[in-house]
C-alpha atoms as a PDB file:
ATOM      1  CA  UNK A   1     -11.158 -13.687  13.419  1.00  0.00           C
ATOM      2  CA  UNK A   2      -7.395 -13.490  12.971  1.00  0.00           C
ATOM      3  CA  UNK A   3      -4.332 -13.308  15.111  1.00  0.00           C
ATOM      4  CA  UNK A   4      -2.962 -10.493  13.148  1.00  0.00           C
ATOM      5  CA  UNK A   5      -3.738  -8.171  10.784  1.00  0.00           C
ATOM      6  CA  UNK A   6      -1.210  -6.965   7.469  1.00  0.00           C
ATOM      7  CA  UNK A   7      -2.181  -3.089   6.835  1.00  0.00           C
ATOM      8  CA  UNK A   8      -1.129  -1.728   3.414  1.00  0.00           C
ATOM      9  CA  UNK A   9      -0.490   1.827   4.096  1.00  0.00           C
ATOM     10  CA  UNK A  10      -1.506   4.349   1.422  1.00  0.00           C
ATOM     11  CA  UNK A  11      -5.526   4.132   0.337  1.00  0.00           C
ATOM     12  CA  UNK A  12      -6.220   1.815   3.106  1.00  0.00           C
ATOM     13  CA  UNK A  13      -4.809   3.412   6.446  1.00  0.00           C
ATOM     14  CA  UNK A  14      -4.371   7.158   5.348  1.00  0.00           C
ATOM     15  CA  UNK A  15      -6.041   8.685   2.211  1.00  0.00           C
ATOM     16  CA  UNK A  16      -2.482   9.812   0.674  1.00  0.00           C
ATOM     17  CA  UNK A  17      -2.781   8.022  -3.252  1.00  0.00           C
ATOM     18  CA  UNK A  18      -4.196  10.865  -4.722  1.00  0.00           C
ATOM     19  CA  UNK A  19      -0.790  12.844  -3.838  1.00  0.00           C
ATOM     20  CA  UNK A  20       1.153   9.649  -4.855  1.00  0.00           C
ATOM     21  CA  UNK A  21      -0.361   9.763  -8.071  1.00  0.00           C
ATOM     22  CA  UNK A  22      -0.012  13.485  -8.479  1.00  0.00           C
ATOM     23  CA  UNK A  23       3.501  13.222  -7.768  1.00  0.00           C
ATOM     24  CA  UNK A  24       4.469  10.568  -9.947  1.00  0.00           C
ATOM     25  CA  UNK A  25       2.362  12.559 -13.039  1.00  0.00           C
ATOM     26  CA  UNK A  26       4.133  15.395 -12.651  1.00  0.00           C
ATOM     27  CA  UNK A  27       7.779  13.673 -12.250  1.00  0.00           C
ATOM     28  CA  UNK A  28       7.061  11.677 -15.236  1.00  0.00           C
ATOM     29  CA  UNK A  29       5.763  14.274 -17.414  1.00  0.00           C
ATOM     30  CA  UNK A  30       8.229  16.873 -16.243  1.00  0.00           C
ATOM     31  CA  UNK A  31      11.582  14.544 -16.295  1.00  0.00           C
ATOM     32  CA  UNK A  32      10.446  12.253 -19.338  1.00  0.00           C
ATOM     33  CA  UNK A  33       7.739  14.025 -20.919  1.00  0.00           C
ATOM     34  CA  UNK A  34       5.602  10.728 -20.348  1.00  0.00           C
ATOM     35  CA  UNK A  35       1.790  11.190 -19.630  1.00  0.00           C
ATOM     36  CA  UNK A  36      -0.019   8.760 -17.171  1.00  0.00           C
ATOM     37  CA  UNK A  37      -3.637   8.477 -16.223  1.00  0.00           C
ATOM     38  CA  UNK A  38      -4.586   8.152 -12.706  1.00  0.00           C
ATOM     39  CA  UNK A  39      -5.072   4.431 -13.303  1.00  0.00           C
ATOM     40  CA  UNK A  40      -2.130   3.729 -14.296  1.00  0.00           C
ATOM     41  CA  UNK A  41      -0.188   4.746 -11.397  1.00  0.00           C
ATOM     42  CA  UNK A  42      -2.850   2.636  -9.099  1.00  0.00           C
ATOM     43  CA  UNK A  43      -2.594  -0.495 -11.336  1.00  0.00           C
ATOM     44  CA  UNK A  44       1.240  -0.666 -10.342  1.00  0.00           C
ATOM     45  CA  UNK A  45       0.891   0.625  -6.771  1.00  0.00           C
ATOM     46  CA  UNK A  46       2.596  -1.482  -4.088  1.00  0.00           C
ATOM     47  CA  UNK A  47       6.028  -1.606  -6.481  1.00  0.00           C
ATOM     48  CA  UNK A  48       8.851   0.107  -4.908  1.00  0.00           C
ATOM     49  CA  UNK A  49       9.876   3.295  -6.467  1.00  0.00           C
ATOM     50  CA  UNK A  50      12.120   2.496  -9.319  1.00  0.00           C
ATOM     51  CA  UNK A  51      10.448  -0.867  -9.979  1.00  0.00           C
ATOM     52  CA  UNK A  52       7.056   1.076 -10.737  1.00  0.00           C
ATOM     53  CA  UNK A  53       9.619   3.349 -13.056  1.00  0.00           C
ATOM     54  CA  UNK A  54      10.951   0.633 -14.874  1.00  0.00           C
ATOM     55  CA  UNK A  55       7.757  -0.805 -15.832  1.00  0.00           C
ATOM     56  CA  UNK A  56       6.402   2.574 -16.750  1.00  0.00           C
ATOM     57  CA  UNK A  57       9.586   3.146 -19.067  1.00  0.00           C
ATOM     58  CA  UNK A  58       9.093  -0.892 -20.679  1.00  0.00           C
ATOM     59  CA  UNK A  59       5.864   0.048 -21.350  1.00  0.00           C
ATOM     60  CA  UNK A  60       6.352   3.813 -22.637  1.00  0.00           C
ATOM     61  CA  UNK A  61       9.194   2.507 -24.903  1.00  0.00           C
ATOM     62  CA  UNK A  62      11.411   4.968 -23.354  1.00  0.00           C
ATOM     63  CA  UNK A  63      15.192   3.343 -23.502  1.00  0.00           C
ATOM     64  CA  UNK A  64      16.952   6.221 -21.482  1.00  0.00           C
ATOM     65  CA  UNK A  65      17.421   4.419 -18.600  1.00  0.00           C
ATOM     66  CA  UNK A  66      19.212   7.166 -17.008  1.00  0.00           C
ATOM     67  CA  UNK A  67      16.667   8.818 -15.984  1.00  0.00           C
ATOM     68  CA  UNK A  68      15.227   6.904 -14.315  1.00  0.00           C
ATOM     69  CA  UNK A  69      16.702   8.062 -10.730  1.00  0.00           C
ATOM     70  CA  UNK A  70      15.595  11.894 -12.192  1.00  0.00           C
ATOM     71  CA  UNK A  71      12.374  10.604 -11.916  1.00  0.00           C
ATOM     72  CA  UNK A  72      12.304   8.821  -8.605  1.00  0.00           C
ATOM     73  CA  UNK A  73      14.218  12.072  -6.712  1.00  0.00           C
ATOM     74  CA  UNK A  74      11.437  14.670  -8.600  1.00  0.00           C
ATOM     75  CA  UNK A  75       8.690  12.172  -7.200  1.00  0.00           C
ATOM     76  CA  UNK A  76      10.314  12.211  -4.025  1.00  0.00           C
ATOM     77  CA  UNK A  77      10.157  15.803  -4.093  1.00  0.00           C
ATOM     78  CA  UNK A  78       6.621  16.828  -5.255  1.00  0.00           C
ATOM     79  CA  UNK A  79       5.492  14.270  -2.318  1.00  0.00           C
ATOM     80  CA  UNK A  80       6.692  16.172  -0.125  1.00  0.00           C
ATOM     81  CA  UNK A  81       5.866  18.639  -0.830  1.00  0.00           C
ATOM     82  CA  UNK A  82       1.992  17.896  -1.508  1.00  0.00           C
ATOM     83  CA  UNK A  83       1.738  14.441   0.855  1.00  0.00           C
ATOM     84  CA  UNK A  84      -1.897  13.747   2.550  1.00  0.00           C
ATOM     85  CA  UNK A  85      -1.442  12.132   5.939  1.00  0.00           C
ATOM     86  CA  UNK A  86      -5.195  11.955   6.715  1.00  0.00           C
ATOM     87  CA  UNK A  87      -6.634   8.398   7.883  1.00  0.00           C
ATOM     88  CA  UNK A  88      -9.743   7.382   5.955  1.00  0.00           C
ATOM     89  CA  UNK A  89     -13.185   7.854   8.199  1.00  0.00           C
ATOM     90  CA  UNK A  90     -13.263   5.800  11.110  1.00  0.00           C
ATOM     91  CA  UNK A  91      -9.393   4.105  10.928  1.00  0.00           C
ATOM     92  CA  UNK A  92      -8.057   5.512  13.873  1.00  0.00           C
ATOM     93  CA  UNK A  93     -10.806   4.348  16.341  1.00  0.00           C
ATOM     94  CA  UNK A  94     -10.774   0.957  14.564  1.00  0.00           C
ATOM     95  CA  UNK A  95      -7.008   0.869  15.051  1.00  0.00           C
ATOM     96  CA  UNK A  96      -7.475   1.533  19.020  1.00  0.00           C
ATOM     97  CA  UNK A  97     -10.434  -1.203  19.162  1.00  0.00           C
ATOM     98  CA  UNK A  98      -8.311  -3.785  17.104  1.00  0.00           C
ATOM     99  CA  UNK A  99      -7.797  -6.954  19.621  1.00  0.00           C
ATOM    100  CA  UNK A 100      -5.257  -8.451  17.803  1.00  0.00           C
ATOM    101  CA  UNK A 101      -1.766  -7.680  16.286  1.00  0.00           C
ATOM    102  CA  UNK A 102      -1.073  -5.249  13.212  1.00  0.00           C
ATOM    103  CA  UNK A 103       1.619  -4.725  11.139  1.00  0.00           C
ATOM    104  CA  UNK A 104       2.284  -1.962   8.018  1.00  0.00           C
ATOM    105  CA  UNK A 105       3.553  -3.120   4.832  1.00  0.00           C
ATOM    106  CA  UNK A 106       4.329  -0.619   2.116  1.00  0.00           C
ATOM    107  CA  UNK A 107       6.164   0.011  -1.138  1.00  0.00           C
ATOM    108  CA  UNK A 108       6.648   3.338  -0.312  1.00  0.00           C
ATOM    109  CA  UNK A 109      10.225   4.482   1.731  1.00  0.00           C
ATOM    110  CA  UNK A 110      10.637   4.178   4.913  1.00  0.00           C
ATOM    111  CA  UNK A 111      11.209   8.080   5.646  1.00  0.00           C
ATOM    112  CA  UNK A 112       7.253   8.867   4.355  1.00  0.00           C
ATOM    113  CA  UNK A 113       5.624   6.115   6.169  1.00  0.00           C
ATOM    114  CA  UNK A 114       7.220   6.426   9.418  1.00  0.00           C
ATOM    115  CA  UNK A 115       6.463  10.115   9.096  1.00  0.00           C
ATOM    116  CA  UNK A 116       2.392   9.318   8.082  1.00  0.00           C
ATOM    117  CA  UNK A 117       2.030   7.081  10.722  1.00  0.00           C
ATOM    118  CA  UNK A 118       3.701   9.347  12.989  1.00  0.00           C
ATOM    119  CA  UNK A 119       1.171  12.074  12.006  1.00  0.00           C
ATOM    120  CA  UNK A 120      -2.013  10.086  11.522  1.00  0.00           C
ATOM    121  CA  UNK A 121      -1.825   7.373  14.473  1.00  0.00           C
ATOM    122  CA  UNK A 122       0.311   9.073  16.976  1.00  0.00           C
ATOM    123  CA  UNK A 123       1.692   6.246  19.150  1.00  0.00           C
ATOM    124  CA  UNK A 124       0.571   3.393  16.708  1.00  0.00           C
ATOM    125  CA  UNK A 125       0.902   0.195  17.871  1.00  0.00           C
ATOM    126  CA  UNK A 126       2.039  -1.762  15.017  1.00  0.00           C
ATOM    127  CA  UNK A 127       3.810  -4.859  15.899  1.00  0.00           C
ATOM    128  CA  UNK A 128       5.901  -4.547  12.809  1.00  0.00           C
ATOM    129  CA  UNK A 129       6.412  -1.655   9.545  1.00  0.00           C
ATOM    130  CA  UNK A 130       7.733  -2.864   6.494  1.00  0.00           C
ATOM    131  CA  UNK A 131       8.780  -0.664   3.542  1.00  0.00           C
ATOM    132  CA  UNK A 132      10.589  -0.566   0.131  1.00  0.00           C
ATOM    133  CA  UNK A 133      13.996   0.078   2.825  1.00  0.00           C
ATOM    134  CA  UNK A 134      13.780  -3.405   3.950  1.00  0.00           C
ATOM    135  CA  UNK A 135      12.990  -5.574   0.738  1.00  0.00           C
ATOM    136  CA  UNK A 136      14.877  -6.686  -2.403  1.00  0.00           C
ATOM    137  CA  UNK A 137      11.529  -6.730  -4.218  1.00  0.00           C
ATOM    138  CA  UNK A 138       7.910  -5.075  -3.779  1.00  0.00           C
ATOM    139  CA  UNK A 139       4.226  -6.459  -4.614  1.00  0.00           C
ATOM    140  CA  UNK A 140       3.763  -8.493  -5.990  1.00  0.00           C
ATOM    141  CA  UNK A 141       6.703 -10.580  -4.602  1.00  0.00           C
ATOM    142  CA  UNK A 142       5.492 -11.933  -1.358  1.00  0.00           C
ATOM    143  CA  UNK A 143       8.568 -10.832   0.550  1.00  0.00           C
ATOM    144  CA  UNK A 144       7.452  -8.161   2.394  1.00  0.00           C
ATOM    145  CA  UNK A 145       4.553  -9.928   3.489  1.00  0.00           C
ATOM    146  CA  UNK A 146       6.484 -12.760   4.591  1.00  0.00           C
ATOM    147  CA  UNK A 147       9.072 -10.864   6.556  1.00  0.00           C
ATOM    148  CA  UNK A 148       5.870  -9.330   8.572  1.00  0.00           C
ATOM    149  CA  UNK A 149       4.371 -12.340   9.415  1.00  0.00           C
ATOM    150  CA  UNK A 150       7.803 -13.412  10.731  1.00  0.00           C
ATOM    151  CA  UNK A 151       8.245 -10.355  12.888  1.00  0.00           C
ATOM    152  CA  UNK A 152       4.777 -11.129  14.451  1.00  0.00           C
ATOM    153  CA  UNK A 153       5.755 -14.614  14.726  1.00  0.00           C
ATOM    154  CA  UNK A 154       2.686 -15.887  13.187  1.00  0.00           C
ATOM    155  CA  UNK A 155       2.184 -18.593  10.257  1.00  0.00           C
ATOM    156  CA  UNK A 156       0.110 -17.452   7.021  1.00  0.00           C
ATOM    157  CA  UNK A 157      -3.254 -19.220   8.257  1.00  0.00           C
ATOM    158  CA  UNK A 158      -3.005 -16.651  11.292  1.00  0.00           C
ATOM    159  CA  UNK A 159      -3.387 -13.725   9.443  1.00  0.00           C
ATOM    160  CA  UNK A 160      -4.671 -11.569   6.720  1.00  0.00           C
ATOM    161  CA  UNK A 161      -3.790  -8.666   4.713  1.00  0.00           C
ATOM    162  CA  UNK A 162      -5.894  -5.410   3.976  1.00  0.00           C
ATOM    163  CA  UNK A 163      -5.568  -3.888   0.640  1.00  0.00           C
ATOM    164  CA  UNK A 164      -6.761  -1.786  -1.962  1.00  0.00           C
ATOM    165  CA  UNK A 165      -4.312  -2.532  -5.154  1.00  0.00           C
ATOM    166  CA  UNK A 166      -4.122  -5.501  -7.716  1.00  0.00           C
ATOM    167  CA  UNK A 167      -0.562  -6.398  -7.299  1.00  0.00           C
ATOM    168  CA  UNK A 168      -0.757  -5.980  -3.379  1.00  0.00           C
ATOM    169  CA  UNK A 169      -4.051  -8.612  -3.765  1.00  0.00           C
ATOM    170  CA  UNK A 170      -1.225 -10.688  -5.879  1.00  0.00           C
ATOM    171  CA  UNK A 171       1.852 -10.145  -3.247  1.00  0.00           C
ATOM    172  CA  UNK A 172      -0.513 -11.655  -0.806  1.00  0.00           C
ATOM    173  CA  UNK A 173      -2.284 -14.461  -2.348  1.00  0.00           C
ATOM    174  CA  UNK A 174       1.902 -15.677  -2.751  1.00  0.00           C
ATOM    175  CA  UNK A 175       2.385 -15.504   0.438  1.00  0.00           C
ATOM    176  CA  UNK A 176      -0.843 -17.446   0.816  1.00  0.00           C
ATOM    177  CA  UNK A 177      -2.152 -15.009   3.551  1.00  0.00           C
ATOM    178  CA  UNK A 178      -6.045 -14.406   3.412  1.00  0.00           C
ATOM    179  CA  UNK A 179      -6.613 -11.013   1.781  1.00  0.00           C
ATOM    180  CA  UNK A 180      -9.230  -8.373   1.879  1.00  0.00           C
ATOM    181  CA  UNK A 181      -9.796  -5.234  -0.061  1.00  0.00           C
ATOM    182  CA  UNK A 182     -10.973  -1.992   0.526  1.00  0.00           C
ATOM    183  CA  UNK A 183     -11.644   0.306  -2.079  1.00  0.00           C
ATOM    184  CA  UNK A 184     -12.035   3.612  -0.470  1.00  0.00           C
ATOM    185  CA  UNK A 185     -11.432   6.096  -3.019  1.00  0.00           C
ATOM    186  CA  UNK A 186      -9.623   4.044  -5.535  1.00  0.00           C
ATOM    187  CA  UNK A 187     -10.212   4.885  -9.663  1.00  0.00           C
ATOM    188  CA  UNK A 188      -9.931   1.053 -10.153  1.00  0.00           C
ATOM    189  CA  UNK A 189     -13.040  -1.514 -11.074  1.00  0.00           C
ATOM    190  CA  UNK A 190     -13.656  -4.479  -8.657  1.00  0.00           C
ATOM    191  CA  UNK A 191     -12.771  -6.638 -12.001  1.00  0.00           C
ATOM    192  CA  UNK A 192      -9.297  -4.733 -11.639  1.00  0.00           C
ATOM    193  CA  UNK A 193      -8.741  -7.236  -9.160  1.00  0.00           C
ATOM    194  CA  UNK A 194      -9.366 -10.291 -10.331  1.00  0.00           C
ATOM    195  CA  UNK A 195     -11.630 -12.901  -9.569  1.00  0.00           C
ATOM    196  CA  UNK A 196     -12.241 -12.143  -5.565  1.00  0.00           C
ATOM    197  CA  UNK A 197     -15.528 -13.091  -3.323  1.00  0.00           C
ATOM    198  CA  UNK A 198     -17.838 -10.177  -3.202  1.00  0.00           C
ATOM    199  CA  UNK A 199     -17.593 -10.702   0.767  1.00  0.00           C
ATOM    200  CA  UNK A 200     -13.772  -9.871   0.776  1.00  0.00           C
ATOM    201  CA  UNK A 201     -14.220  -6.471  -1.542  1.00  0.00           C
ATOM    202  CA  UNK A 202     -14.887  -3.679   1.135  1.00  0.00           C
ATOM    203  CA  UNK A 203     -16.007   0.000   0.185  1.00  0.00           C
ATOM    204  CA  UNK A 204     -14.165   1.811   2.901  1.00  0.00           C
ATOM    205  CA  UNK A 205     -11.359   0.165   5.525  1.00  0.00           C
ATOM    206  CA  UNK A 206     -13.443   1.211   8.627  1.00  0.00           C
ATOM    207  CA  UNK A 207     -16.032  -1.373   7.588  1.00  0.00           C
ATOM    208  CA  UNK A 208     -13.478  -4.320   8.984  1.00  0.00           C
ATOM    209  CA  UNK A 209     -13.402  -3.821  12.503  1.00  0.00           C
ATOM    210  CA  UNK A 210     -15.902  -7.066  13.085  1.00  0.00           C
ATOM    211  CA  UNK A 211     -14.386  -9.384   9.913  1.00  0.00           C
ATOM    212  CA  UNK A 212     -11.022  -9.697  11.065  1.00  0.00           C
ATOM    213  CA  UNK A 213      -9.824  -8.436  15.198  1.00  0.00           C
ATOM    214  CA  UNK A 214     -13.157  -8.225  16.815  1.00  0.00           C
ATOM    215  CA  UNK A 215     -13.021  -4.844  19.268  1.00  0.00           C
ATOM    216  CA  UNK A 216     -11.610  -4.904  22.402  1.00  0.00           C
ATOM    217  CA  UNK A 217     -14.217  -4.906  25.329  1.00  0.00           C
END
C-alpha cells in the first residue's frame, strides 16, 4: 500500500500508443523517408518529442538535422488527427476506488494529455500532471518523476510508479520510486524490460487496484 500513485499516461491509463506509433511512422516515413517498426517507437516511448527524434536520426544515420522539427509538427498533426482517448478495461472505476493520491507523468505535450484526460476521466482527480511542457529532459531522466513526487509532497519510499515502457521502468528506478508494469497491449517482451520480479509485471492496469491504493470503502 502506497501514499501515492505515479500514472504514465499512454498504454497504461488510456489505450492511445497504437495512434502514437502510427503517427510517428507516418511522419518519419513521409518527412525523412525513414521506416520504423512498431517496436521501435515503444522501445523509446516516454522521450519527449524531439528527444525520441534525435535518437531515431543517430541511429538511422540521417545527419539533416533540420528536419527534425518537420517531423515533430507532421507527428503532431497525424495525432490529431487519429488520437485514441479510450481508458483500458476497468481504469476508470479503479481511478474512482483509488484511496490514495495520483499523479500523471508523460512525455507527451501538455495540450494532448490534458485533452485525454479531459475526455477519458472527466473530472480526474490527479493531484499533479506532468508533461514534456514542464521538463528539461524525459525518461529516462528521473526529473519528471521527481517534480511529481514533490507536488504531492511525498518522499520516493511513499510512492510508486505504473508503467508499461523500458525507459519509463529506467526514469523511475532513478528516481528510486517502486515501479510496476503493465503490459496491456504493448508489442514489447517482458525481457524488454529488464530484469523485473514477475510480481511487479502486470497484464492489464486494472489488475492494480489491491497492490498499490486499496479501494475506498
Amino acid at each position: 500500500m502506497k501514499n501515492g500513485i505515479i500514472f504514465d499516461l499512454d498504454g497504461v491509463l488510456v489505450n492511445s500508443m497504437p495512434s502514437h506509433v502510427q503517427a510517428w511512422k507516418a511522419a518519419f516515413a513521409d518527412v525523412a523517408g525513414i521506416n520504423l517498426t512498431d517496436s521501435e517507437i515503444y522501445l523509446l516511448e516516454g522521450m519527449r518529442g524531439m528527444e525520441l527524434i534525435t535518437k531515431i536520426f543517430e541511429d538511422k544515420g540521417v545527419r539533416d538535422s533540420s528536419l527534425a522539427t518537420a517531423v515533430h509538427e507532421e507527428k503532431s498533426r497525424v495525432f490529431k488527427a487519429i488520437r485514441s482517448s479510450d481508458p483500458f478495461e476497468g481504469v476508470p472505476e479503479m481511478i474512482n476506488n483509488m484511496n490514495c493520491a495520483m499523479s500523471v507523468v508523460s512525455g507527451s505535450a501538455r495540450t494532448d494529455v490534458e485533452t485525454i484526460l479531459d475526455e477519458a476521466f472527466g473530472d480526474h482527480k490527479f493531484a499533479a500532471v506532468i508533461t514534456a511542457d514542464d521538463i528539461e529532459k524525459g525518461k529516462p531522466d528521473p526529473s519528471a518523476f521527481l517534480e511529481a513526487l514533490r507536488r504531492m509532497k511525498l518522499d520516493a519510499t511513499q510512492a510508486a510508479v505504473v508503467e508499461n515502457a523500458p525507459l519509463g521502468v529506467k526514469s523511475a528506478a532513478n528516481a528510486g520510486i517502486d515501479c510496476f508494469i503493465v503490459l496491456n497491449n504493448t508489442p514489447l517482451k517482458r525481457s524488454d524490460f529488464g530484469i523485473v520480479s514477475d510480481d511487479r509485471i502486470l497484464q492489464r492496469t486494472s489488475m492494480l487496484t489491491d497492490l498499490l491504493g486499496g479501494s475506498r470503502a
